[in-house]
C-alpha atoms as a PDB file:
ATOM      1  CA  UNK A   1      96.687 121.335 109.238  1.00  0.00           C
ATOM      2  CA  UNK A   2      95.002 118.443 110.584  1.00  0.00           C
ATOM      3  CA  UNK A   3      96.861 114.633 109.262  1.00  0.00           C
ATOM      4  CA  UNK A   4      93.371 113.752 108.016  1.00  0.00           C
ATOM      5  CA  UNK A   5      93.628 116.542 105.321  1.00  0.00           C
ATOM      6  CA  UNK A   6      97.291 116.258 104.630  1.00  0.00           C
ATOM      7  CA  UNK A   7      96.880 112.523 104.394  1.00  0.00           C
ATOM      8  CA  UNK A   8      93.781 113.357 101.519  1.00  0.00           C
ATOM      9  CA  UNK A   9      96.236 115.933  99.435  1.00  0.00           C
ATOM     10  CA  UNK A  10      99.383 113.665  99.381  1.00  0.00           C
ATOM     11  CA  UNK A  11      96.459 110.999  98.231  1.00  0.00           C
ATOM     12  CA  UNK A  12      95.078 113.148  95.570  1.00  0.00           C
ATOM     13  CA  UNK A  13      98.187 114.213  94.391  1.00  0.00           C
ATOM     14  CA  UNK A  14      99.747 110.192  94.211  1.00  0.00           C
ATOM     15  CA  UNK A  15      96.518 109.149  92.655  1.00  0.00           C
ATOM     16  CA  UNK A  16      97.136 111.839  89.584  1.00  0.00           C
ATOM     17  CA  UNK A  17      99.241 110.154  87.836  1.00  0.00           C
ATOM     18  CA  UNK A  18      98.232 106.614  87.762  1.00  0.00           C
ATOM     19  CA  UNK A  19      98.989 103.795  85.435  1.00  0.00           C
ATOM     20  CA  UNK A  20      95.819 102.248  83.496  1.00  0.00           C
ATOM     21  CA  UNK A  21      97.140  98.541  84.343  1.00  0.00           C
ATOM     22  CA  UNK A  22      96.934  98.564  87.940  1.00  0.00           C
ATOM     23  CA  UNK A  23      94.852  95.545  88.784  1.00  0.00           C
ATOM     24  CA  UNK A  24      94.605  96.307  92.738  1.00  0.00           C
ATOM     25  CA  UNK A  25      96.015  99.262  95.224  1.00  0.00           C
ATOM     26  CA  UNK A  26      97.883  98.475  98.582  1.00  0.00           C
ATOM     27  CA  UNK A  27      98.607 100.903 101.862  1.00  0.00           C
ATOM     28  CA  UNK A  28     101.194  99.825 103.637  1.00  0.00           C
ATOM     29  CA  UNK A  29     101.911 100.906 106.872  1.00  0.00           C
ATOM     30  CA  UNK A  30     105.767 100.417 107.972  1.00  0.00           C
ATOM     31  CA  UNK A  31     108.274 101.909 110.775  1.00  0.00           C
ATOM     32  CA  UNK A  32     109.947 104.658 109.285  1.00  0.00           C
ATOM     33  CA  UNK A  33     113.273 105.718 110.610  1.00  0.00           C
ATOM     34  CA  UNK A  34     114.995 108.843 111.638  1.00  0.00           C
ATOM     35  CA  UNK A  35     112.021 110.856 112.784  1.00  0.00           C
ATOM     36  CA  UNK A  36     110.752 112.037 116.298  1.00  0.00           C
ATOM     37  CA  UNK A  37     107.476 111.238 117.756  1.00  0.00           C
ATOM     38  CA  UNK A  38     106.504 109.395 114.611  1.00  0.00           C
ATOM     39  CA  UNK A  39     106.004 105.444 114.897  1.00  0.00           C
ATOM     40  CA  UNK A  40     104.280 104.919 111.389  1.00  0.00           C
ATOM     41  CA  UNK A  41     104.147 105.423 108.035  1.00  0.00           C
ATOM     42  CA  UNK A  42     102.066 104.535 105.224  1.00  0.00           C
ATOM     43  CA  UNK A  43     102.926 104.345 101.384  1.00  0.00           C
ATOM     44  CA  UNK A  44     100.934 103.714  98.392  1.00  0.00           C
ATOM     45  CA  UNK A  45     101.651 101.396  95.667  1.00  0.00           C
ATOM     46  CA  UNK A  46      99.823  99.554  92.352  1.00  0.00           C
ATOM     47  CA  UNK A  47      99.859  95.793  91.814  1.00  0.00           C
ATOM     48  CA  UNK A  48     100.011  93.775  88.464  1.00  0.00           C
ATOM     49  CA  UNK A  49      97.304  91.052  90.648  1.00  0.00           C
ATOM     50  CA  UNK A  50      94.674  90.765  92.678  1.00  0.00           C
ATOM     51  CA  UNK A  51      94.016  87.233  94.410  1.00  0.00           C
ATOM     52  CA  UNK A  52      91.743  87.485  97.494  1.00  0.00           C
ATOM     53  CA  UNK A  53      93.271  84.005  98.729  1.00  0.00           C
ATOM     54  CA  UNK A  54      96.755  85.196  98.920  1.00  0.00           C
ATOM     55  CA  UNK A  55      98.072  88.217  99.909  1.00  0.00           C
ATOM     56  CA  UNK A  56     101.385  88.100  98.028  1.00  0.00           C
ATOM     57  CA  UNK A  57      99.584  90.220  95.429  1.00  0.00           C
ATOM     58  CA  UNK A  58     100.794  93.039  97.347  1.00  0.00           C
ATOM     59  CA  UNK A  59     104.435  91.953  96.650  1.00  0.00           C
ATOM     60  CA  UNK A  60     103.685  92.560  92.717  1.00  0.00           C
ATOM     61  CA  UNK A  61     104.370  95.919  92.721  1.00  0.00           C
ATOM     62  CA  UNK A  62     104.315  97.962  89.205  1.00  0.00           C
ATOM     63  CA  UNK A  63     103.557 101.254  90.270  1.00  0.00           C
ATOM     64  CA  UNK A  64     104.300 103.843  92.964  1.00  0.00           C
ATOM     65  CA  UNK A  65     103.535 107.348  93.033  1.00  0.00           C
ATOM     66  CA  UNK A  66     106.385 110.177  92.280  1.00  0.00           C
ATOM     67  CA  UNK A  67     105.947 111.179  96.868  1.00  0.00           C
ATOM     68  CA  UNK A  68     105.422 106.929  97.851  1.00  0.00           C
ATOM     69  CA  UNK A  69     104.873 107.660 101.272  1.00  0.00           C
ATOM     70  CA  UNK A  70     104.579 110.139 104.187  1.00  0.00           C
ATOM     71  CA  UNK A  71     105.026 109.641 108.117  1.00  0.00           C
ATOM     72  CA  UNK A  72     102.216 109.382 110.581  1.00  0.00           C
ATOM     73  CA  UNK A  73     102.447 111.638 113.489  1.00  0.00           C
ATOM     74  CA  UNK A  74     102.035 109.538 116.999  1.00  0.00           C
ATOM     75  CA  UNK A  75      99.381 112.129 117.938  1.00  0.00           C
ATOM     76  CA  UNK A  76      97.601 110.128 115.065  1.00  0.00           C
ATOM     77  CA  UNK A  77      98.094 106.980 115.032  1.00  0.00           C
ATOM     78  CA  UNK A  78      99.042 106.507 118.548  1.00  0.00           C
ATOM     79  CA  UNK A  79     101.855 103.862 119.351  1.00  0.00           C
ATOM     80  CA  UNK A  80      99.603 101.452 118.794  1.00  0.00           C
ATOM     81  CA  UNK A  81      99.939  99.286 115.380  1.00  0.00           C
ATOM     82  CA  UNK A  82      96.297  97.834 115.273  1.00  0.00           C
ATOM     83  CA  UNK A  83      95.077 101.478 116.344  1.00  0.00           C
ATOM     84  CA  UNK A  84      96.838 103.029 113.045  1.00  0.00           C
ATOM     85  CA  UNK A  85      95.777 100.549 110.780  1.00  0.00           C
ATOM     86  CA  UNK A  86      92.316 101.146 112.159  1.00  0.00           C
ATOM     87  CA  UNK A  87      92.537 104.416 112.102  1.00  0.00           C
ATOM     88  CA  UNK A  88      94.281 104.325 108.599  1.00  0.00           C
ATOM     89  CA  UNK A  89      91.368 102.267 106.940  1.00  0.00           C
ATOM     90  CA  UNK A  90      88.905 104.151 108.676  1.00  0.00           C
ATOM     91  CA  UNK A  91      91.132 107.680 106.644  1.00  0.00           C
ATOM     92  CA  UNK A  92      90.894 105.717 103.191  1.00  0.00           C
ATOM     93  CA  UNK A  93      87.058 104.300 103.431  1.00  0.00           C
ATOM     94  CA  UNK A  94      86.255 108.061 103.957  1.00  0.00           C
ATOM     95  CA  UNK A  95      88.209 108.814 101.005  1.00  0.00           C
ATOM     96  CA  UNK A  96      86.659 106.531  98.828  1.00  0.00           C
ATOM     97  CA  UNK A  97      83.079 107.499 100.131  1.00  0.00           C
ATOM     98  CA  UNK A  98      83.822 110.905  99.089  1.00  0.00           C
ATOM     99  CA  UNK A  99      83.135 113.221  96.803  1.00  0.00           C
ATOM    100  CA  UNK A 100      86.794 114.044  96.167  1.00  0.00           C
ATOM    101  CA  UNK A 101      86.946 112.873  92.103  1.00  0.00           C
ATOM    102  CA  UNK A 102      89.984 110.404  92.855  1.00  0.00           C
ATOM    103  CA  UNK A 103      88.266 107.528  94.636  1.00  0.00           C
ATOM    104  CA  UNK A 104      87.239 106.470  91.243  1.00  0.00           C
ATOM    105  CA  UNK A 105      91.093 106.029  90.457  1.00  0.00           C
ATOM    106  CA  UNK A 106      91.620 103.367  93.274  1.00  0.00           C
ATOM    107  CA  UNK A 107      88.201 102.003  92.067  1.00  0.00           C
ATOM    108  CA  UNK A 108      89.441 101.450  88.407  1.00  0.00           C
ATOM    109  CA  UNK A 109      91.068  98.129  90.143  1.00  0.00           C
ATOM    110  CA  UNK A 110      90.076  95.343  91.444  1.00  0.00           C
ATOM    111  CA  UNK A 111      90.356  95.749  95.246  1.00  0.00           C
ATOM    112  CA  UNK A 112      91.756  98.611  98.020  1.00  0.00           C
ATOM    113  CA  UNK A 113      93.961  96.696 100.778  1.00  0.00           C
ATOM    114  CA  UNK A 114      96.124  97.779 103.730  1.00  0.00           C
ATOM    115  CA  UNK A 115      98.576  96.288 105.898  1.00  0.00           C
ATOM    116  CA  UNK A 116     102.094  96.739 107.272  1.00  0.00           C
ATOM    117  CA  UNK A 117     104.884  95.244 104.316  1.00  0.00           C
ATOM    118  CA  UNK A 118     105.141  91.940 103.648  1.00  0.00           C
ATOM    119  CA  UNK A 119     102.202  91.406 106.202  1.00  0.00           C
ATOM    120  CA  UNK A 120      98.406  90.499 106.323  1.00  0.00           C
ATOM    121  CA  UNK A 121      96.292  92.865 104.236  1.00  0.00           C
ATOM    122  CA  UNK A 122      93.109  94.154 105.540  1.00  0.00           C
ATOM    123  CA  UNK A 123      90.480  94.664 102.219  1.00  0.00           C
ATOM    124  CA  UNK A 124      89.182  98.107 102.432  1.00  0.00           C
ATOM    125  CA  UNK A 125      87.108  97.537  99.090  1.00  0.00           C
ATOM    126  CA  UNK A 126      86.545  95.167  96.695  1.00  0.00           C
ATOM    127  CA  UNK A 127      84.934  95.304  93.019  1.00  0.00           C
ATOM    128  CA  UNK A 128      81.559  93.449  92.635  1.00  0.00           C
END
């Protein structure tokens, strides 16, 4: 199975059971230990805020899904952090372009972000 389509079902299956007072999503990459020819992974949590101006909101964390994250295979993401992320954003603006019926979930908040934890976030989407 390609990651792109593994990466969609762990997302559709995180995104099923999702809290109503989620204000904004976060993907955050991080350096998961213990596995071979993996240098990333990414995990999935809801935030209590949203402030554009400061990206502590992704610190307010009051939801995760029941499977947080999952690895990124090298052959993926490369060993190159600014090459995942890309990549990574490039994964989740597809999802949310899609007609998969849980985009609208992540759009129930106020904005989409990624970054690495406790870092920058990148925003994939914001609500108009």
């Amino acid at each position: 199975m390609k990651y792109e389509d593994y990466f969609v079902l762990w997302l559709n299956e995180a995104l099923s059971d999702v809290r109503t007072d989620i204000e904004a999503f976060c993907f955050n990459l991080n350096y998961p230990a213990g596995y071979d020819n993996v240098e990333f992974g990414i995990e999935l949590i809801g935030a209590s805020r949203f402030d554009k101006t400061d990206d502590d909101w992704g610190c307010d964390e009051i939801w995760e899904p029941k499977q947080r994250d999952i690895i990124i295979p090298v052959e993926f993401s490369t060993k190159d952090w600014e090459v995942c992320q890309a990549k990574m954003k490039a994964l989740i603006q597809d999802f949310l372009n899609s007609a998969n019926p849980y985009p609208d979930v992540l759009k129930r908040g106020k904005a989409v972000a990624i970054g690495f934890v406790d870092g920058h976030l990148d925003l994939i989407w914001v609500k108009e």
